[in-house]
N, C-alpha and C. Protein backbone atom coordinates (compact mmCIF):
# COMPACT_ATOMS: atom_id res chain seq x y z
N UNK A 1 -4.31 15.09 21.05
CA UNK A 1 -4.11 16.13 20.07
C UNK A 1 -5.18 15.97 18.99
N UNK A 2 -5.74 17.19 19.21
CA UNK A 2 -6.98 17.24 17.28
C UNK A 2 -6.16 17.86 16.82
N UNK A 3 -6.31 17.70 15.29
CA UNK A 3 -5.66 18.10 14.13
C UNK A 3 -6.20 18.08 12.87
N UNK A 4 -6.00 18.18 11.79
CA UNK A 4 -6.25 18.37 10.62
C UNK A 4 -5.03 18.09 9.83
N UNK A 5 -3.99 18.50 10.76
CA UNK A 5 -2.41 17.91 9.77
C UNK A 5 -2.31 16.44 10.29
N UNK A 6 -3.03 15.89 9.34
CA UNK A 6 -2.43 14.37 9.74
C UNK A 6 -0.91 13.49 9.29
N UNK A 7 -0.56 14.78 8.62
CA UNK A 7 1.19 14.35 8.71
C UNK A 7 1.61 14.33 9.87
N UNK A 8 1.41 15.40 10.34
CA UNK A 8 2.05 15.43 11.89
C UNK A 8 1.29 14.73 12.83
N UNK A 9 0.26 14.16 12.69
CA UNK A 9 -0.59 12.87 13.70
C UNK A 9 0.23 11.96 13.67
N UNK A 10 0.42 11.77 12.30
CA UNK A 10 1.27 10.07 11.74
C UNK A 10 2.55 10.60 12.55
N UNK A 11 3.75 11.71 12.73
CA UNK A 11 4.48 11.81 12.74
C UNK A 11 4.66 11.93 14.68
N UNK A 12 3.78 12.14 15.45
CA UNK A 12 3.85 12.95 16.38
C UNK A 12 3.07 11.67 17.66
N UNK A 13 2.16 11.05 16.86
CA UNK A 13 1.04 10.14 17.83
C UNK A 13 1.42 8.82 18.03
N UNK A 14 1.25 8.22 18.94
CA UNK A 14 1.12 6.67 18.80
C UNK A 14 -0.24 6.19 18.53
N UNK A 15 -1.57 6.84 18.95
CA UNK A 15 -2.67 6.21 18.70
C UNK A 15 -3.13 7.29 17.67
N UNK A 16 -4.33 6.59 16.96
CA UNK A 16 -4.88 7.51 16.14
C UNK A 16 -6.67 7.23 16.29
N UNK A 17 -7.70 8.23 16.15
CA UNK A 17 -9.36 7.54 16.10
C UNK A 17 -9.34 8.71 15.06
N UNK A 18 -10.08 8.22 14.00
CA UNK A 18 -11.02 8.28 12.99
C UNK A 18 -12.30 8.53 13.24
N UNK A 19 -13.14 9.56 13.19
CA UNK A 19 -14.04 9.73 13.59
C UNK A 19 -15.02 10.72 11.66
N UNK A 20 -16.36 10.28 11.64
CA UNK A 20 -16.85 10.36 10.36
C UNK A 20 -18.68 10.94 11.25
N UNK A 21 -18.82 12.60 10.87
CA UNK A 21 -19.95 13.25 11.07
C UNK A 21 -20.32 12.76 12.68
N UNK A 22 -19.47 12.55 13.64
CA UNK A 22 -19.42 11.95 15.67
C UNK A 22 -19.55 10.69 15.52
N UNK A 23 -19.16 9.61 14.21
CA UNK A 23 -19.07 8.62 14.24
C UNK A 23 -17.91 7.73 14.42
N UNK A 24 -17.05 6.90 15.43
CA UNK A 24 -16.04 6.65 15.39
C UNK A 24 -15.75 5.49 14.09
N UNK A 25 -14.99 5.84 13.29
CA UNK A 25 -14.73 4.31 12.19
C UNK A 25 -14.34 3.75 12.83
N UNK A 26 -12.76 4.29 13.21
CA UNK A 26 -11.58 3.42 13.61
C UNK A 26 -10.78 4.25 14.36
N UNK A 27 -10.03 3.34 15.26
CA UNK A 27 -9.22 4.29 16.31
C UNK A 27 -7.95 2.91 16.80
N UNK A 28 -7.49 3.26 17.04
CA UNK A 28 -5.92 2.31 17.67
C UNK A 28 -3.90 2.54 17.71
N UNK A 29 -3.28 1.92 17.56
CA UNK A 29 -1.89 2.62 17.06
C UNK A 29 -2.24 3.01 15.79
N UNK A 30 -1.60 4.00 15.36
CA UNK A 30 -1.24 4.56 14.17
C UNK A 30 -0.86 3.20 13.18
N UNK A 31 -0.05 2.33 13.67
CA UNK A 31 0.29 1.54 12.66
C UNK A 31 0.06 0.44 12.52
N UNK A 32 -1.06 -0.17 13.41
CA UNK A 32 -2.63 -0.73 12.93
C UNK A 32 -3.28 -0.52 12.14
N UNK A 33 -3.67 0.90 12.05
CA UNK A 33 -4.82 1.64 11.78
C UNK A 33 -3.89 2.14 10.18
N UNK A 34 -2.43 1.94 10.30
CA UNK A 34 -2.16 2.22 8.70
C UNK A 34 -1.56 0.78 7.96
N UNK A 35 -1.78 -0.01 8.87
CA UNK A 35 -1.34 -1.70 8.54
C UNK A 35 -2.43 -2.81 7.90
N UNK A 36 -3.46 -2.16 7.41
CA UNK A 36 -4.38 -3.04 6.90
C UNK A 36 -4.44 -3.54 5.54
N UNK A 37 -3.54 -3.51 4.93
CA UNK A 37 -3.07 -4.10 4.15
C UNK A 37 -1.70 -4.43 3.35
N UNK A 38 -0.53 -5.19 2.77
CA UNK A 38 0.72 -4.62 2.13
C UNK A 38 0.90 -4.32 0.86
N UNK A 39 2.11 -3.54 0.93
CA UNK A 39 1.89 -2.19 -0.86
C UNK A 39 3.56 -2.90 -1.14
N UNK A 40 3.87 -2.98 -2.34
CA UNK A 40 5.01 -3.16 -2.69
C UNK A 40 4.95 -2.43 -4.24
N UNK A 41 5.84 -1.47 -4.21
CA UNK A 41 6.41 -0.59 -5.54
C UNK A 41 7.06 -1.30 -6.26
N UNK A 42 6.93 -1.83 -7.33
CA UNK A 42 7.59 -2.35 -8.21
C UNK A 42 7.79 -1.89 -9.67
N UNK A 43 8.98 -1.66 -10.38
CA UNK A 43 8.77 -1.21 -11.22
C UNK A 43 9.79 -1.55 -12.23
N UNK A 44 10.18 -1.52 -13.57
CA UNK A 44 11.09 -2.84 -14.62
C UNK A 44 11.26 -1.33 -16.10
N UNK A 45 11.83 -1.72 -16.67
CA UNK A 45 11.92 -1.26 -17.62
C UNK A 45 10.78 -1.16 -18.70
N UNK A 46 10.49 -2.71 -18.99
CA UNK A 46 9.06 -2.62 -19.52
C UNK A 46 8.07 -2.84 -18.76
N UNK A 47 6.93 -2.27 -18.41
CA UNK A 47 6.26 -1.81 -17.22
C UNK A 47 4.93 -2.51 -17.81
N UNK A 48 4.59 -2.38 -19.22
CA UNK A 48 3.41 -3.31 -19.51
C UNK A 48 3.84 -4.87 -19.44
N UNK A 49 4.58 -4.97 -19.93
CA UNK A 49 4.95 -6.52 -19.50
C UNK A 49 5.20 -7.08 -18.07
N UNK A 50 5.61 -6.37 -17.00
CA UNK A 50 5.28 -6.29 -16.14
C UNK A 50 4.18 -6.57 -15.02
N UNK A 51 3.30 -5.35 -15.60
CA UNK A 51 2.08 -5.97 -15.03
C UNK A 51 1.03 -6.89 -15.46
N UNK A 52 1.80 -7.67 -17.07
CA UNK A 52 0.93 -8.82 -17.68
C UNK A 52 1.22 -10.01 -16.77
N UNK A 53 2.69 -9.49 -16.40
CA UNK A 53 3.25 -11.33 -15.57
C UNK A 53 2.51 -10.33 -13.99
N UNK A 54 2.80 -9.34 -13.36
CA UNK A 54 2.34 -9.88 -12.13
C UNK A 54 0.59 -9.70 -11.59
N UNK A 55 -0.30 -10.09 -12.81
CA UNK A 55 -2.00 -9.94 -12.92
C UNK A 55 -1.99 -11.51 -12.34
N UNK A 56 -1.27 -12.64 -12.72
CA UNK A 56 -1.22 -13.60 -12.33
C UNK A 56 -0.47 -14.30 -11.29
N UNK A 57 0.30 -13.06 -10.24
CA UNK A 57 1.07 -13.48 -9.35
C UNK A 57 -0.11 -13.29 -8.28
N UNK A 58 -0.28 -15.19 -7.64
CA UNK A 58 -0.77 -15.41 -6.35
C UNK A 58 -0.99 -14.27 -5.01
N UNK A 59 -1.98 -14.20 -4.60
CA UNK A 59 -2.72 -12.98 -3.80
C UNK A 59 -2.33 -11.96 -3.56
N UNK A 60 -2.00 -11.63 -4.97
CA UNK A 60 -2.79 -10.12 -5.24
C UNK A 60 -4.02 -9.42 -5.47
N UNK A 61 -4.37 -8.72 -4.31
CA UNK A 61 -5.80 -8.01 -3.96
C UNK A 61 -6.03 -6.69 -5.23
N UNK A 62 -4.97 -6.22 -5.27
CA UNK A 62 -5.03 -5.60 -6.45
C UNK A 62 -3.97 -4.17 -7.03
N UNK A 63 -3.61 -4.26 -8.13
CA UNK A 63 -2.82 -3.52 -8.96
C UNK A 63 -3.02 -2.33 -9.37
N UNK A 64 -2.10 -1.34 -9.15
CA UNK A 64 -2.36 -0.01 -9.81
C UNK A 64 -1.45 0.51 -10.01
N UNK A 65 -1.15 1.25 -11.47
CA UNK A 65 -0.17 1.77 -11.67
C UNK A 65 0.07 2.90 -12.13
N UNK A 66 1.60 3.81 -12.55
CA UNK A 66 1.41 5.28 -12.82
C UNK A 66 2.52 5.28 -13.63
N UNK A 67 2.88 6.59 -14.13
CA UNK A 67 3.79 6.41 -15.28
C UNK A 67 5.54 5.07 -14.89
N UNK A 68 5.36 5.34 -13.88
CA UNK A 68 6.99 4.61 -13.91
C UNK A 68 7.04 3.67 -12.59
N UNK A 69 5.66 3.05 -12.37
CA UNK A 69 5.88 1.91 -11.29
C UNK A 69 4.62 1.14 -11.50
N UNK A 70 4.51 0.23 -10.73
CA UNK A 70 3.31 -0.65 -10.38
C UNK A 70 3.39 -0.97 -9.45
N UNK A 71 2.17 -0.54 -8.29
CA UNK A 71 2.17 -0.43 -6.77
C UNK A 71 0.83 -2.26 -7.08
N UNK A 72 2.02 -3.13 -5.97
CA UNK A 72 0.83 -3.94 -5.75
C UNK A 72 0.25 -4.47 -4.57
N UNK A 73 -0.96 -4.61 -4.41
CA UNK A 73 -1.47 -4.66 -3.25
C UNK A 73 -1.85 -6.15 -2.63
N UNK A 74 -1.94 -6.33 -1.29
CA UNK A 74 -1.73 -7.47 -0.69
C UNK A 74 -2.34 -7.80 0.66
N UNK A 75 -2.82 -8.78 1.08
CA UNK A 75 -3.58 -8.65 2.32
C UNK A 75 -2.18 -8.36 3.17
N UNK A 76 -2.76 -7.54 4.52
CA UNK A 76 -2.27 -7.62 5.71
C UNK A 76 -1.22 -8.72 5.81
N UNK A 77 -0.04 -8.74 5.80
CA UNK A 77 0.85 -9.59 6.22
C UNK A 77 1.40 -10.61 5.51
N UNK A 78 0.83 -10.26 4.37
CA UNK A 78 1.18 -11.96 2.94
C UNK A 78 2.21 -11.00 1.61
N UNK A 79 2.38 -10.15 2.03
CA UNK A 79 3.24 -9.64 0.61
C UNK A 79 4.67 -10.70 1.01
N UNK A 80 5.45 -10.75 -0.01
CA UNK A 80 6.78 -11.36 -0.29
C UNK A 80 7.52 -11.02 -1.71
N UNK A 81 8.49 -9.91 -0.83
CA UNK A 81 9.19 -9.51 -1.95
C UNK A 81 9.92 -10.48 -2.54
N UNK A 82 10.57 -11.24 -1.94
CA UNK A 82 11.39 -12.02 -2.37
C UNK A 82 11.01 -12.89 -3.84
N UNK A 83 9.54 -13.18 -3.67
CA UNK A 83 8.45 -13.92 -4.02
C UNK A 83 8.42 -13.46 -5.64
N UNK A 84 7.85 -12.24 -5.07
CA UNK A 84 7.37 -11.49 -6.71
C UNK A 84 8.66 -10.97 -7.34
N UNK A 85 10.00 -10.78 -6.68
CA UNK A 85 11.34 -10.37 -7.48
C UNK A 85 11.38 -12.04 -8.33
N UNK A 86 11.33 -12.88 -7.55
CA UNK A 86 11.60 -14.26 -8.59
C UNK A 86 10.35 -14.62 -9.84
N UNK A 87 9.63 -14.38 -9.04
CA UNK A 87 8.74 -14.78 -9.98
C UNK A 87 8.42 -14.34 -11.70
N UNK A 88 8.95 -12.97 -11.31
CA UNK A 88 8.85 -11.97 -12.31
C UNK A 88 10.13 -12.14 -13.27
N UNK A 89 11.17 -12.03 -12.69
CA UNK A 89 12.26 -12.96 -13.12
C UNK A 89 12.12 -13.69 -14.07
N UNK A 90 11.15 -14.95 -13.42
CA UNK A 90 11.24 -16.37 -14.26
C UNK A 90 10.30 -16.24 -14.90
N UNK A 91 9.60 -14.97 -15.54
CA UNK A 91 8.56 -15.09 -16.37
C UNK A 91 9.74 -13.88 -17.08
N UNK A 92 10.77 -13.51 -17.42
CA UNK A 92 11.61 -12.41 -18.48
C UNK A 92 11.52 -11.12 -18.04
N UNK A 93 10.84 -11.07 -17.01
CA UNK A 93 10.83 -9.75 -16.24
C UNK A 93 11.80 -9.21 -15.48
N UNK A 94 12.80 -8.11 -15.79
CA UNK A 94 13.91 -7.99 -14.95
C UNK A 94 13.46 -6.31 -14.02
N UNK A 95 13.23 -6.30 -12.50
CA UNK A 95 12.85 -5.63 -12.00
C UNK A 95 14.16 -5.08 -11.47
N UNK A 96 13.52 -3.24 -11.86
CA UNK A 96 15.02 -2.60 -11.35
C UNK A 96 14.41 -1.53 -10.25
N UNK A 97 13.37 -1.91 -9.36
CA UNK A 97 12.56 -1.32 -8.19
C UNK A 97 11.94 -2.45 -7.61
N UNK A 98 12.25 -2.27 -6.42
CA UNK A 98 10.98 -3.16 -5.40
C UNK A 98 11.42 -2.68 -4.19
N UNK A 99 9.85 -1.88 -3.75
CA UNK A 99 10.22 -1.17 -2.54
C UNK A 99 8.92 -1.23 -1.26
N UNK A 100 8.65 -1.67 -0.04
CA UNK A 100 7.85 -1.91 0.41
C UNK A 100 7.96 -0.68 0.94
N UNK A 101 5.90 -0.28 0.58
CA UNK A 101 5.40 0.71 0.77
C UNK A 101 4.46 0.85 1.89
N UNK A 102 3.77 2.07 2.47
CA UNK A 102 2.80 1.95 3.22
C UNK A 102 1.61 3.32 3.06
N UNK A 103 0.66 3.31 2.87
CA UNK A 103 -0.30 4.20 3.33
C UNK A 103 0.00 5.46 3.92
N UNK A 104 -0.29 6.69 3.70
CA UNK A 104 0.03 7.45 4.51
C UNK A 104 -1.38 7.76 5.26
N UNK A 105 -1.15 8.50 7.07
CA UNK A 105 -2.23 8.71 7.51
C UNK A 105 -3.69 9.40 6.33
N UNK A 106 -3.04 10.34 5.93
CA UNK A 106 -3.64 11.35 4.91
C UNK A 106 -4.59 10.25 3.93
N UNK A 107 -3.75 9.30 3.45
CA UNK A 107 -4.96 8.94 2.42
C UNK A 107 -5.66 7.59 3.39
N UNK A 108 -5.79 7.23 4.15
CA UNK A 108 -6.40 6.02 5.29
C UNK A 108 -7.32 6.73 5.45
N UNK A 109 -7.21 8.15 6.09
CA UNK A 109 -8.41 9.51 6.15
C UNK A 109 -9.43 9.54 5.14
N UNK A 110 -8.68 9.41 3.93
CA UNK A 110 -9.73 9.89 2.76
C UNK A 110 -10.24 8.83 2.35
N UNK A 111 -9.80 7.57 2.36
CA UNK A 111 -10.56 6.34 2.03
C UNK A 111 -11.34 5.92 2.89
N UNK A 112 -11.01 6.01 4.35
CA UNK A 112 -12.67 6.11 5.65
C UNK A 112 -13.35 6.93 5.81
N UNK A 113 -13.45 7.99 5.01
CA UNK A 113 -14.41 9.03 5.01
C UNK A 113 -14.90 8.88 3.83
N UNK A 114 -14.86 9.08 3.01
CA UNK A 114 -15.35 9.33 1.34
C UNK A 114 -16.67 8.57 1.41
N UNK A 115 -17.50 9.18 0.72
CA UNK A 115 -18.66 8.74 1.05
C UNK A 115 -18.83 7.60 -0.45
C-alpha cells in the first residue's frame, strides 16, 4: 500500500519503508521503525520544578515540554517509569501523570525527511 495517510499506514501495515527524493532511509515493522527511542509524559503540579529535578535524572537524551507536561526522552529500551516516579518523589516532586508514550508514524516521517 502507498499512501500519504500515514495514520492509516501505522494503523493498517505491519511493515513500513521510508523513502526521501527514490532514496530509501528506512524501511522494516512499523514498530521498529517507530521504536527508536523511549518517550515518557510526565507531568506534577509544579512543572518548573519538575523539570529542574528531572535535567539531572540519569539517561536522559532529552527534555521537552508544553503547557501541562514534560515529555522525556530516552534511548531505545532504557526508560523506567518506575525509576523517574521515585526519583522525582525523593527530590519533593509529587507526579500526578506518567504515561509511556510513542512517536506517531506522521512525525518519524517528518523527522526523516526534513531537510
Amino acid at each position: 500500500m502507498a499512501s500519504h495517510l500515514l495514520d492509516e499506514v501505522e494503523k493498517v501495515c505491519t511493515h513500513v519503508a521510508i523513502m526521501k527524493r527514490g532514496v530509501l532511509i528506512t524501511a522494516g515493522p512499523v514498530e521498529e521503525v517507530l521504536a527508536q527511542e523511549d518517550i515518557i509524559e510526565v507531568a506534577a503540579q509544579n512543572l518548573t520544578a519538575l523539570q529542574l529535578v528531572l535535567k539531572d535524572f540519569p539517561g536522559i537524551s532529552s527534555i521537552k515540554h508544553n503547557d501541562h507536561s514534560v515529555s522525556v526522552f530516552f534511548p531505545a529500551g532504557t526508560a523506567q517509569p518506575e525509576a523517574i516516579n521515585q526519583y522525582c518523589f525523593n527530590h519533593g516532586v509529587v507526579i500526578n501523570q506518567l504515561i509511556p508514550r510513542k512517536k506517531s508514524l506522521e512525525t518519524k516521517f517528518f523527522e526523516l525527511t526534513n531537510d
